[in-house]
N, C-alpha and C. Protein backbone atom coordinates (compact mmCIF):
# COMPACT_ATOMS: atom_id res chain seq x y z
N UNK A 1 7.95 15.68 50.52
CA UNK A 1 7.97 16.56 49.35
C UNK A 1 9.07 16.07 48.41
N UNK A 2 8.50 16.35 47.37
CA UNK A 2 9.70 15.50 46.17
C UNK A 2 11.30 16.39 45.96
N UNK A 3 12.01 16.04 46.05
CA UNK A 3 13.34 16.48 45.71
C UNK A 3 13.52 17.24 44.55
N UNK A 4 14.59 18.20 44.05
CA UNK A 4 14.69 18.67 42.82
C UNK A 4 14.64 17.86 41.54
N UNK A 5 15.77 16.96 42.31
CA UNK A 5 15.78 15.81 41.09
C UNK A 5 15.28 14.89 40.74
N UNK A 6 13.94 14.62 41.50
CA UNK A 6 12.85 14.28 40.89
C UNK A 6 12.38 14.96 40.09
N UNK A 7 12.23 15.77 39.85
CA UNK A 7 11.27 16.88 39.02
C UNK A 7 12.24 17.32 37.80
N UNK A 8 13.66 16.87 38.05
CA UNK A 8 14.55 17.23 36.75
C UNK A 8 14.05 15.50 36.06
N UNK A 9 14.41 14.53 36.87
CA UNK A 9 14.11 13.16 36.53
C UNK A 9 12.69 13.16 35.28
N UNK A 10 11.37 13.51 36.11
CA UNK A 10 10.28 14.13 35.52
C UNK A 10 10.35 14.82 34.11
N UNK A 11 10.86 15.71 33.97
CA UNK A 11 11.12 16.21 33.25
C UNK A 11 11.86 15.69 32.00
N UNK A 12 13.02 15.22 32.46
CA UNK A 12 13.63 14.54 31.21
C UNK A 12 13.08 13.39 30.70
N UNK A 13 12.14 12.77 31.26
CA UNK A 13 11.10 11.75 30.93
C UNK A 13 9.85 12.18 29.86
N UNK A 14 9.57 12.95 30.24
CA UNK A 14 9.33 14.12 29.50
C UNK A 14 9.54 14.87 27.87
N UNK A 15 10.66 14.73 27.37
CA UNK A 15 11.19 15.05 26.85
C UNK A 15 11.27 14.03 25.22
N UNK A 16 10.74 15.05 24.19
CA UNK A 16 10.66 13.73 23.62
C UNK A 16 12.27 13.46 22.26
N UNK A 17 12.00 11.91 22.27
CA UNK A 17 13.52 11.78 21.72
C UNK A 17 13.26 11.33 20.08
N UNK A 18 13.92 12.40 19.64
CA UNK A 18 13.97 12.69 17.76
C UNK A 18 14.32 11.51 17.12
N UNK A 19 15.33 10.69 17.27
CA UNK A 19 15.22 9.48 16.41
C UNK A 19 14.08 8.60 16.98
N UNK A 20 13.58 8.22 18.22
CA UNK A 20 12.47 7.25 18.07
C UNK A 20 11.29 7.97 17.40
N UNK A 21 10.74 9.39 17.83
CA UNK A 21 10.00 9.97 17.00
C UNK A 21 9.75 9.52 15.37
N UNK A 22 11.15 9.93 15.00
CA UNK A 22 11.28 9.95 13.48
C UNK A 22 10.78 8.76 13.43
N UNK A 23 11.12 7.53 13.88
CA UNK A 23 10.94 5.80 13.51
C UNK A 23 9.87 5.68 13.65
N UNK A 24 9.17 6.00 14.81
CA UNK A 24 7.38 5.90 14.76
C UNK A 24 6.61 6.71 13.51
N UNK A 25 7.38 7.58 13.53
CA UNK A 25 6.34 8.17 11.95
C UNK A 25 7.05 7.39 10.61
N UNK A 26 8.30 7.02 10.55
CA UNK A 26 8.42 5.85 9.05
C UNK A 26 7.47 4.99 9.35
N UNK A 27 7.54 4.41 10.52
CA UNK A 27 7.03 2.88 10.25
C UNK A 27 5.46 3.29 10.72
N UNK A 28 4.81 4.37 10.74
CA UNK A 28 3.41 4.37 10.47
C UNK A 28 3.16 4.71 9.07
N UNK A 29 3.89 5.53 8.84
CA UNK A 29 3.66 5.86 6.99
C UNK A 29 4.02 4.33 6.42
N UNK A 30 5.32 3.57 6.55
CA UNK A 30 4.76 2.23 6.11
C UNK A 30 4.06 1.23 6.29
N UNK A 31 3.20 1.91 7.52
CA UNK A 31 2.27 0.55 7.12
C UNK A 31 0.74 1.01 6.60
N UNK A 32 0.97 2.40 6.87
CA UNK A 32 -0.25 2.79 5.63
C UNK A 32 -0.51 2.59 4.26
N UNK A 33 1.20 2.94 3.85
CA UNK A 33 1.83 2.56 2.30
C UNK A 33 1.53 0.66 2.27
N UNK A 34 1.60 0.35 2.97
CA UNK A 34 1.56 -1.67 3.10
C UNK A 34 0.11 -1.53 2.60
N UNK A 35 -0.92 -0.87 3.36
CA UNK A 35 -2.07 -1.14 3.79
C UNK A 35 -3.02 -1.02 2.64
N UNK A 36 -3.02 0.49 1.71
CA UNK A 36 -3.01 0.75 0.84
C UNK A 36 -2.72 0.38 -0.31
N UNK A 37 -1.23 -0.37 -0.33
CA UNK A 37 -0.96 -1.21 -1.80
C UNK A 37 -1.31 -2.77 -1.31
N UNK A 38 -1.67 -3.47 -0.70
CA UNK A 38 -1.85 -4.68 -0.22
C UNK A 38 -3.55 -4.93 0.24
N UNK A 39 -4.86 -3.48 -0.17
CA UNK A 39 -5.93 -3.74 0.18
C UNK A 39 -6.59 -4.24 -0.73
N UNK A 40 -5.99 -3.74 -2.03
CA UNK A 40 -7.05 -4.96 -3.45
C UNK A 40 -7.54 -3.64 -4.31
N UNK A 41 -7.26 -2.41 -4.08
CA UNK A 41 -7.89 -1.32 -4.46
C UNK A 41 -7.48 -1.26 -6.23
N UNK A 42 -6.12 -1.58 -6.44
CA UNK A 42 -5.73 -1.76 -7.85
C UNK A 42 -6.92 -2.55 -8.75
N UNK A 43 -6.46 -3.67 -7.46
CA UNK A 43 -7.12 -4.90 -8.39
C UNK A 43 -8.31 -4.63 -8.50
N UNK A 44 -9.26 -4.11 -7.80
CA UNK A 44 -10.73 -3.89 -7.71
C UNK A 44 -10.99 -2.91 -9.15
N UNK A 45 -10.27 -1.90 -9.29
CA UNK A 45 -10.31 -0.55 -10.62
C UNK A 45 -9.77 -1.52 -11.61
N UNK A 46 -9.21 -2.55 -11.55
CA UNK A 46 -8.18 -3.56 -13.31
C UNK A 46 -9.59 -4.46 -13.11
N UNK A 47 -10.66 -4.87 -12.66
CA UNK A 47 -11.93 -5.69 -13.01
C UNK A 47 -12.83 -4.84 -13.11
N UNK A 48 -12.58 -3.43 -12.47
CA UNK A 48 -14.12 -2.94 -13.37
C UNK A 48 -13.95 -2.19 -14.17
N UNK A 49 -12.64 -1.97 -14.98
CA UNK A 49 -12.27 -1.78 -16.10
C UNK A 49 -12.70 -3.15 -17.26
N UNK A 50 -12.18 -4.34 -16.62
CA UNK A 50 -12.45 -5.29 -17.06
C UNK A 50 -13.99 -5.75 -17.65
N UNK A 51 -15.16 -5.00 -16.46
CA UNK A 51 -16.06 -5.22 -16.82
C UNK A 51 -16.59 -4.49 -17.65
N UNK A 52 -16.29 -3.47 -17.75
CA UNK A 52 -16.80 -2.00 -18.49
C UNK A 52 -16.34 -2.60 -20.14
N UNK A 53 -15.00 -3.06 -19.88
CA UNK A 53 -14.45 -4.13 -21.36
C UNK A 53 -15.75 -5.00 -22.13
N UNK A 54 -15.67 -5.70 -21.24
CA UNK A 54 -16.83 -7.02 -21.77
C UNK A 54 -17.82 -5.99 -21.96
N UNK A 55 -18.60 -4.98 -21.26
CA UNK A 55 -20.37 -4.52 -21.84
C UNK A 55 -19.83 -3.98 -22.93
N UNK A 56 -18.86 -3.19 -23.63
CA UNK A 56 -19.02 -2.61 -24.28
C UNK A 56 -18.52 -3.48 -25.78
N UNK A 57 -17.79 -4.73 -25.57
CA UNK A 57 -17.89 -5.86 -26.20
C UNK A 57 -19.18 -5.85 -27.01
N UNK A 58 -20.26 -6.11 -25.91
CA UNK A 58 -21.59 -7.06 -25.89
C UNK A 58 -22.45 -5.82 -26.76
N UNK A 59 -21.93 -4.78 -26.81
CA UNK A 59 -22.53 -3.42 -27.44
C UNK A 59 -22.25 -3.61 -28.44
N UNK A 60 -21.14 -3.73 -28.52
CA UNK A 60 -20.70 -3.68 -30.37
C UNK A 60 -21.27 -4.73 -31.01
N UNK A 61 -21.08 -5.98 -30.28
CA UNK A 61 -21.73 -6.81 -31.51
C UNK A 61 -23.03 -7.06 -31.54
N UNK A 62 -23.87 -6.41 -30.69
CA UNK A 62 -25.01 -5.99 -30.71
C UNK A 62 -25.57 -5.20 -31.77
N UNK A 63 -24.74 -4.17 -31.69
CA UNK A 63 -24.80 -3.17 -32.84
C UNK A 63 -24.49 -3.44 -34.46
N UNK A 64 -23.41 -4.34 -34.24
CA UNK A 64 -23.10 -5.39 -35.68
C UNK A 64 -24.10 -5.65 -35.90
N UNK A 65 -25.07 -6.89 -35.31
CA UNK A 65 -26.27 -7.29 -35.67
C UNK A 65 -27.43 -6.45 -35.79
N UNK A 66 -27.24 -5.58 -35.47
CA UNK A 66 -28.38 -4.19 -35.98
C UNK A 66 -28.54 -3.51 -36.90
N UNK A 67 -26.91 -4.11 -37.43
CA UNK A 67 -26.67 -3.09 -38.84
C UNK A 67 -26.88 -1.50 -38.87
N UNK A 68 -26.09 -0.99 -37.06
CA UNK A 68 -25.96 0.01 -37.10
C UNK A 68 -24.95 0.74 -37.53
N UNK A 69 -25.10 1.97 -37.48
CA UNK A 69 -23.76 2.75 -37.62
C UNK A 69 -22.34 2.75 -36.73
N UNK A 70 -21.39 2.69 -36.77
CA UNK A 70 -20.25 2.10 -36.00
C UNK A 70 -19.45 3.39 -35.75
N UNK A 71 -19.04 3.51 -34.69
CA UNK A 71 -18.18 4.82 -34.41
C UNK A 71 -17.15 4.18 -33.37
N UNK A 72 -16.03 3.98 -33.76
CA UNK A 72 -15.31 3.50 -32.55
C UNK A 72 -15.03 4.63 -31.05
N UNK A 73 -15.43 5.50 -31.42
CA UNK A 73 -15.03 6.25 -30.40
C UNK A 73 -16.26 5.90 -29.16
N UNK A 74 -17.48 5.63 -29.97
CA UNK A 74 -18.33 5.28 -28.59
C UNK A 74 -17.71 3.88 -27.95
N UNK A 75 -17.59 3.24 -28.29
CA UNK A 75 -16.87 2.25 -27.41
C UNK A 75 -15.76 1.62 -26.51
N UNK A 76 -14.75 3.15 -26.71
CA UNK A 76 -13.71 3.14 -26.20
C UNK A 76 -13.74 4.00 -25.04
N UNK A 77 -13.41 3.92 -23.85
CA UNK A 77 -13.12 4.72 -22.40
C UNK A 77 -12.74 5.71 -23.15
N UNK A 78 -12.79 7.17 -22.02
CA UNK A 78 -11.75 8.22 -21.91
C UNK A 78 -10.67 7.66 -21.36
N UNK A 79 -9.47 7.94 -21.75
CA UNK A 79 -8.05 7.52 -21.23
C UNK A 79 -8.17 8.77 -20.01
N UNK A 80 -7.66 7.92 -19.16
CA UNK A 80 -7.31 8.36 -17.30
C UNK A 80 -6.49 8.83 -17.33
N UNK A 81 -6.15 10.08 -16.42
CA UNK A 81 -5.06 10.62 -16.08
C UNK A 81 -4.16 10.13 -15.12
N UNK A 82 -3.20 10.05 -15.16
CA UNK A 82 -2.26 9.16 -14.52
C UNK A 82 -1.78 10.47 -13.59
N UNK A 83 -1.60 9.74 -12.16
CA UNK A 83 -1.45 10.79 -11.27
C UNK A 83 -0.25 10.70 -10.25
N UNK A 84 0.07 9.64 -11.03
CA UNK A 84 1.44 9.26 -9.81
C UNK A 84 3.12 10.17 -10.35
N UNK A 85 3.34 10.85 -9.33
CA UNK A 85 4.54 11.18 -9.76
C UNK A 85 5.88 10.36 -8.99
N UNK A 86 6.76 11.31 -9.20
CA UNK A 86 8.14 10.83 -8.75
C UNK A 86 8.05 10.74 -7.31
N UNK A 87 7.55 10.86 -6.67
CA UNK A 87 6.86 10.88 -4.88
C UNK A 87 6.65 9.83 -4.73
N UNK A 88 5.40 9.43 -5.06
CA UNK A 88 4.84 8.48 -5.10
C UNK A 88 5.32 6.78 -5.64
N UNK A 89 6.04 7.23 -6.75
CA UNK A 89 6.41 6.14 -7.15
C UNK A 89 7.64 5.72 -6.17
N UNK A 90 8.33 6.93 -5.73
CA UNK A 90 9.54 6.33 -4.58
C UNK A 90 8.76 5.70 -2.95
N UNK A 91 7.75 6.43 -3.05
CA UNK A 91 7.12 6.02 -1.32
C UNK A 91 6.61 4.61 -1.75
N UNK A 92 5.95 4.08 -3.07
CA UNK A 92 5.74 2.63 -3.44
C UNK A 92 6.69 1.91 -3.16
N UNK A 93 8.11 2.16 -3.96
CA UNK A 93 9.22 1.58 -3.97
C UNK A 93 9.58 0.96 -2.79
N UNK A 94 9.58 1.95 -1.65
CA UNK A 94 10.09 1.95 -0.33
C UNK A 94 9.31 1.13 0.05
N UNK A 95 7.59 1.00 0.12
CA UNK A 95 7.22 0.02 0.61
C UNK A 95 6.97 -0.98 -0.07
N UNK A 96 7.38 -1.39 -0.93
CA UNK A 96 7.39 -2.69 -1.38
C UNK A 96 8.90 -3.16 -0.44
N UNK A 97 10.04 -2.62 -0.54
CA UNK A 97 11.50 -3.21 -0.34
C UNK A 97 11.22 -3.20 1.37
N UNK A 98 10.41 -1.92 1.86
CA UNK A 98 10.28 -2.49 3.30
C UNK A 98 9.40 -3.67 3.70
N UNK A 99 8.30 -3.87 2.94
CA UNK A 99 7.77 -5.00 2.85
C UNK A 99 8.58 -6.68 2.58
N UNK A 100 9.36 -6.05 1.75
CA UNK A 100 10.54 -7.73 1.75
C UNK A 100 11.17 -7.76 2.76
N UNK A 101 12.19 -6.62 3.06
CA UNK A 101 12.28 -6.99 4.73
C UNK A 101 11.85 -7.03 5.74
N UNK A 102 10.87 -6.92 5.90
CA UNK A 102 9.60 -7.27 7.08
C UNK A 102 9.31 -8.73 6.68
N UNK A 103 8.90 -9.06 5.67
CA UNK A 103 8.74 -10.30 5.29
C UNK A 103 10.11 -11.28 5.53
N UNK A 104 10.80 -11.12 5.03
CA UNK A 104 12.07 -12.05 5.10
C UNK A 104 12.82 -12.00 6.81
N UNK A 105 12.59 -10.77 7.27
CA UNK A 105 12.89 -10.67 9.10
C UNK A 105 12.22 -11.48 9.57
N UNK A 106 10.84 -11.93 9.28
CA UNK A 106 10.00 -12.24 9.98
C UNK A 106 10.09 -13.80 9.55
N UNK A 107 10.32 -14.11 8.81
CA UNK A 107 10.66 -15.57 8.21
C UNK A 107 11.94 -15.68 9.18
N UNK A 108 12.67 -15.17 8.78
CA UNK A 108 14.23 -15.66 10.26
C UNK A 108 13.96 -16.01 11.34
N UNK A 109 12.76 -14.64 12.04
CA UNK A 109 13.01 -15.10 13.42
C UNK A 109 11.80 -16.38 13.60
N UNK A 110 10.83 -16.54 12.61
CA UNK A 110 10.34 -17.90 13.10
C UNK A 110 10.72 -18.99 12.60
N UNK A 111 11.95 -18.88 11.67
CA UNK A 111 12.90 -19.79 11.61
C UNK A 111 13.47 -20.58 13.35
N UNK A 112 13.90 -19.03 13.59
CA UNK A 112 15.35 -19.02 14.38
C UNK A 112 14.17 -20.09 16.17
N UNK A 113 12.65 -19.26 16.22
CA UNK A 113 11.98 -19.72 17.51
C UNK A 113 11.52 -21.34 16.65
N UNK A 114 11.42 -21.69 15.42
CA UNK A 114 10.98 -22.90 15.17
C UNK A 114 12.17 -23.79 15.98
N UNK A 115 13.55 -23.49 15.38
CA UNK A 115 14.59 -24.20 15.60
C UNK A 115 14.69 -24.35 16.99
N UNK A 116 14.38 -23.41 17.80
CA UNK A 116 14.12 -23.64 19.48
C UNK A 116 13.89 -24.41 19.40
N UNK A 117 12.33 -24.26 19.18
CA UNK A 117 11.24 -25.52 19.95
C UNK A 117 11.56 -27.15 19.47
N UNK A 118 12.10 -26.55 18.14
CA UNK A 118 12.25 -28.42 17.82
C UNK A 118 13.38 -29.40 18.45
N UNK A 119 14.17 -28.33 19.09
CA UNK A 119 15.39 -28.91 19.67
C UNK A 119 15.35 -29.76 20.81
N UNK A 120 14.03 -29.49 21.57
CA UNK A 120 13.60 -30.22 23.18
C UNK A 120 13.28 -31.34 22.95
């Protein structure tokens, strides 16, 4: 039969510890924040803006040659609401600068294992 202090042992094993906690939830929120600004999603909405650009180009001077009536307002987007606040723009921040040091850590240490191996 198990002893008390096994079961205190148990127990404190058990037990969960607040700074590694905390660190597992930064570094999952940054690599969602990584994942998110590093999937192409910007870039994908700045080309089909881009494309929406060019048709409505190809409209107008379409319409030039029709010798239609001209309204600039049909050819211009509704302007977007911009939705990023002061949150957001700091949780970017953060992962961009955690991103350089992840990047530049990670350059050291395969610096530091290159310099191993080349030494034999």
């Amino acid at each position: 039969m198990p002893s008390l202090t096994s079961y205190q042992h148990i127990y404190q094993m058990k037990k969960t510890n607040p700074p590694k906690l905390i660190m597992l939830v930064i570094i999952l929120v940054f690599i969602c924040a990584y994942y998110i600004s590093n999937s192409g999603y910007y870039e994908y909405e700045l080309k089909q803006k881009t494309l929406l650009t060019n048709e409505k180009i190809k409209e107008f001077e379409q319409d030039v040659k029709n010798n239609q009536n001209i309204d600039i307002k049909t050819y211009l987007d509704p302007e977007d609401t911009n939705y990023s606040n002061k949150l957001t723009n700091v949780i970017y921040q953060l992962s961009d600068k955690g991103n350089h040091l992840m990047r530049s850590g990670m350059k050291a240490i395969f610096k530091k294992l290159s310099a191993l191996i080349d030494d034999d």
